[in-house]
C-alpha atoms as a PDB file:
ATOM      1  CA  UNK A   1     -35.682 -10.330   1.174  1.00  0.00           C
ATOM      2  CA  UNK A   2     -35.147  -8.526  -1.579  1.00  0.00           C
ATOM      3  CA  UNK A   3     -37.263  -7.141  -3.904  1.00  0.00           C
ATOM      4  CA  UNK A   4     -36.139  -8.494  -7.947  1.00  0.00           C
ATOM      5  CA  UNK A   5     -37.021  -5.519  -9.216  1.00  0.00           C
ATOM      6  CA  UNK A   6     -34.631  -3.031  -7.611  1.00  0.00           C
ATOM      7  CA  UNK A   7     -31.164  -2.580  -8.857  1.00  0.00           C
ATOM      8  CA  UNK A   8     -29.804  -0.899  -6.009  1.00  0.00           C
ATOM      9  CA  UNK A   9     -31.429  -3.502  -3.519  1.00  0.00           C
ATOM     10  CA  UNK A  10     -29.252  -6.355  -5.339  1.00  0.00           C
ATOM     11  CA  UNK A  11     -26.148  -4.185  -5.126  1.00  0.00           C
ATOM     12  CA  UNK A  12     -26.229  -3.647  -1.976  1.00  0.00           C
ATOM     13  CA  UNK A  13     -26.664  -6.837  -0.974  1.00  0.00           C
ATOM     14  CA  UNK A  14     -23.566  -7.903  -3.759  1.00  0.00           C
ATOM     15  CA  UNK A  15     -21.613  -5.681  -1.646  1.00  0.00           C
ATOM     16  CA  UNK A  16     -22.513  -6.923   1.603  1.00  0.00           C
ATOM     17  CA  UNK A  17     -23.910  -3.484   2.516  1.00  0.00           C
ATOM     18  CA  UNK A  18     -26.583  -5.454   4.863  1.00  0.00           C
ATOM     19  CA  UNK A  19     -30.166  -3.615   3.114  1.00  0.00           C
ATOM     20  CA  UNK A  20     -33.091  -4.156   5.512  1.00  0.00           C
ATOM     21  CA  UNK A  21     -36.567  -2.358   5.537  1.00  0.00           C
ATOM     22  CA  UNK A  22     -36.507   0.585   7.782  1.00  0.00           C
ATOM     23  CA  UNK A  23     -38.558   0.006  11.031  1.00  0.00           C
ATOM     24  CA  UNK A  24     -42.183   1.820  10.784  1.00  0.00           C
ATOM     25  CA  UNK A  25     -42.015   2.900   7.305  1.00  0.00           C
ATOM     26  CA  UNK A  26     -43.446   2.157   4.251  1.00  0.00           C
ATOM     27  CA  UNK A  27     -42.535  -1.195   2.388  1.00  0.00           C
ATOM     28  CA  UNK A  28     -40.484   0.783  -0.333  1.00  0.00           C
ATOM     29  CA  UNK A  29     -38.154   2.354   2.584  1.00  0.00           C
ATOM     30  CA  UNK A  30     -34.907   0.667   2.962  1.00  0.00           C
ATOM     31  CA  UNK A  31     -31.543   1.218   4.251  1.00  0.00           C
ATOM     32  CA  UNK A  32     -28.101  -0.139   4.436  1.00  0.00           C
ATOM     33  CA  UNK A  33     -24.399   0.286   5.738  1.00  0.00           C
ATOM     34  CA  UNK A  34     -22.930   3.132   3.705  1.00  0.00           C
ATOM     35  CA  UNK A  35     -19.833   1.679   2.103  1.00  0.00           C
ATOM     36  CA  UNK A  36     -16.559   1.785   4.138  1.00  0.00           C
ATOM     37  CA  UNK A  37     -18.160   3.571   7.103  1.00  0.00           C
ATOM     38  CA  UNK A  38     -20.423   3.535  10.567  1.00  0.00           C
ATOM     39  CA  UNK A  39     -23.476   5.059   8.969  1.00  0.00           C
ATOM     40  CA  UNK A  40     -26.164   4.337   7.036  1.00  0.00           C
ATOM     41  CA  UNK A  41     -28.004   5.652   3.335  1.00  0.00           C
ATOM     42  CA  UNK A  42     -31.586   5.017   2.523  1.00  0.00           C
ATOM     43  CA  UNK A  43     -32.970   3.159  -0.732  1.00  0.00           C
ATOM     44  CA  UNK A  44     -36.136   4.345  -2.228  1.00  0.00           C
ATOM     45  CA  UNK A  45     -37.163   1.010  -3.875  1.00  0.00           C
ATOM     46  CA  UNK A  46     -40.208   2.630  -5.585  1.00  0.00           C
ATOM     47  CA  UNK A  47     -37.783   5.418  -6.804  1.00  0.00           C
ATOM     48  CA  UNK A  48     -34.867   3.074  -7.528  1.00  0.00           C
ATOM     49  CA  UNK A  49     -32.636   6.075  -5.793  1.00  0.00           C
ATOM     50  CA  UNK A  50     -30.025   5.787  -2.905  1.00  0.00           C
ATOM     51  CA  UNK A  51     -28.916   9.083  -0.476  1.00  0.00           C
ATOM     52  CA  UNK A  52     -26.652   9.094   2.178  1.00  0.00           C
ATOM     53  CA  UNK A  53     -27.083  12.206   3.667  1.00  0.00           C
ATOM     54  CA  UNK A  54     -23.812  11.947   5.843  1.00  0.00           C
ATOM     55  CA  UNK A  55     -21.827  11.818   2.677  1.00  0.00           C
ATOM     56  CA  UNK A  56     -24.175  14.000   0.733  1.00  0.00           C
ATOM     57  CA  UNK A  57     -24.470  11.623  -2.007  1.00  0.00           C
ATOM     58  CA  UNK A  58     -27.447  10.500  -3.888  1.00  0.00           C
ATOM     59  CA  UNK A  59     -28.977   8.405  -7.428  1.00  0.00           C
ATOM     60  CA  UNK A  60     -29.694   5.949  -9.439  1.00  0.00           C
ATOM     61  CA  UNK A  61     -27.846   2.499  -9.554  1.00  0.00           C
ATOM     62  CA  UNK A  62     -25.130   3.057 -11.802  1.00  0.00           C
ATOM     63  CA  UNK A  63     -24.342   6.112  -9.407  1.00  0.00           C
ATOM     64  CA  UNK A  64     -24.675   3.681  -6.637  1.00  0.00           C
ATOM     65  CA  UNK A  65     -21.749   1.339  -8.264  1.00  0.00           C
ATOM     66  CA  UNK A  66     -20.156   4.606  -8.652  1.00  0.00           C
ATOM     67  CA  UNK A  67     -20.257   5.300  -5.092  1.00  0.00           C
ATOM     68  CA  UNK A  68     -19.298   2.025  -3.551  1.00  0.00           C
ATOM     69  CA  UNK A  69     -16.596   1.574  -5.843  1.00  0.00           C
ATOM     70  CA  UNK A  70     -15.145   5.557  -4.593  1.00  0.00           C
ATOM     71  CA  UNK A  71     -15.987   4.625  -1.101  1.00  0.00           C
ATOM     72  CA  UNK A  72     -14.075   1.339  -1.120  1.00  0.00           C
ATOM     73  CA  UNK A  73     -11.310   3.019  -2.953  1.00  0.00           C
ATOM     74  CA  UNK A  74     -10.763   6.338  -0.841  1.00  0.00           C
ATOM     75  CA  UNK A  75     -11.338   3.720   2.558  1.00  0.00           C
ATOM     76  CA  UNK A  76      -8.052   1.727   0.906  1.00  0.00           C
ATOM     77  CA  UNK A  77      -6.383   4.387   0.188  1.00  0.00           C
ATOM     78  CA  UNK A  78      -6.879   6.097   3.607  1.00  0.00           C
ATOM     79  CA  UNK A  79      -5.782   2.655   5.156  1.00  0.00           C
ATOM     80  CA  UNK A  80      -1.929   2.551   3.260  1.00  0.00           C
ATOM     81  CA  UNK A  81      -1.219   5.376   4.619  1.00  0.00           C
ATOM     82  CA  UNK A  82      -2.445   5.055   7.564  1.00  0.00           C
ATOM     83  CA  UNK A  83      -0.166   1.778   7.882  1.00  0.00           C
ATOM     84  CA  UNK A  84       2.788   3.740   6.753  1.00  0.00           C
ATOM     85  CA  UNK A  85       2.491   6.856   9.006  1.00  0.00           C
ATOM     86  CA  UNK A  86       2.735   4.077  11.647  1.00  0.00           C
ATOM     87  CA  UNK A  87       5.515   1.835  10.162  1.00  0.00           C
ATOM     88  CA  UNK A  88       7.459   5.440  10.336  1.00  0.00           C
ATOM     89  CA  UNK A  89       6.693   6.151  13.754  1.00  0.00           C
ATOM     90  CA  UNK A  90       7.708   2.991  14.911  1.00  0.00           C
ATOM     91  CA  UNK A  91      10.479   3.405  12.768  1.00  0.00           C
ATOM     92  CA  UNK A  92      11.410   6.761  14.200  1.00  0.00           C
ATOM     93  CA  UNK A  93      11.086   5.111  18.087  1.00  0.00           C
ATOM     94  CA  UNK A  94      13.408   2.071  17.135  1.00  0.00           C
ATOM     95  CA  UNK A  95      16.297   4.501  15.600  1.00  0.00           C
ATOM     96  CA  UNK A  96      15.898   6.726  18.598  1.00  0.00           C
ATOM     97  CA  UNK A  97      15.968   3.629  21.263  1.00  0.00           C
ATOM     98  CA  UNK A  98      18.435   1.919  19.306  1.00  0.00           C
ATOM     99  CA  UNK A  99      20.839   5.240  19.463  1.00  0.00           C
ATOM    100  CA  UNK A 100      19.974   5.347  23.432  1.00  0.00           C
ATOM    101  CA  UNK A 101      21.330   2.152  24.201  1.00  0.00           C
ATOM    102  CA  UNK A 102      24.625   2.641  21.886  1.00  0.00           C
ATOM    103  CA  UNK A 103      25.090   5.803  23.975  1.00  0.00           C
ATOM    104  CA  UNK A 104      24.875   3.819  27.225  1.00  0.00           C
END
């Protein structure tokens, strides 16, 4: 599937970003799952570049490790707190039922 040549191409498929050839274009048009979301960036395999225009982010492979590895980070990051805005909600519901059913 992949072509040896292309840097990016093997990255992406390292980081289980799922590269394919884009439908009805030319052989050196590629895409795959933008890191850590529901969209998709474009490889240039002639170029050896990357864009994602959703994220407005674009290069050469070392900016593509770059960019997964910020991606994957920011995605983790969001996640922990996430979690802990939710531990203290649920936090915040058990003290409240906890000091209805003293009351009761």
């Amino acid at each position: 599937m992949a072509n040896k040549d292309s840097e990016i191409l093997d990255l992406a498929q390292q980081f289980g970003l799922n590269p394919r050839q884009c439908p009805d274009c030319p052989p050196n048009a590629w895409m795959a799952r933008c890191p850590a979301s529901q969209h998709y960036l474009f490889i240039d395999l002639e170029k050896e570049l990357y864009y994602c225009g959703w994220c407005k982010r674009g290069g050469g492979p070392s900016s593509f490790l770059d960019f997964v590895e910020e991606r994957e980070e920011r995605a983790k990051r969001w996640r922990e707190e996430y979690a802990a805005e939710q531990i203290a909600r649920s936090t915040g519901s058990l003290a409240h039922w906890g000091k209805k059913s003293i009351k009761s």
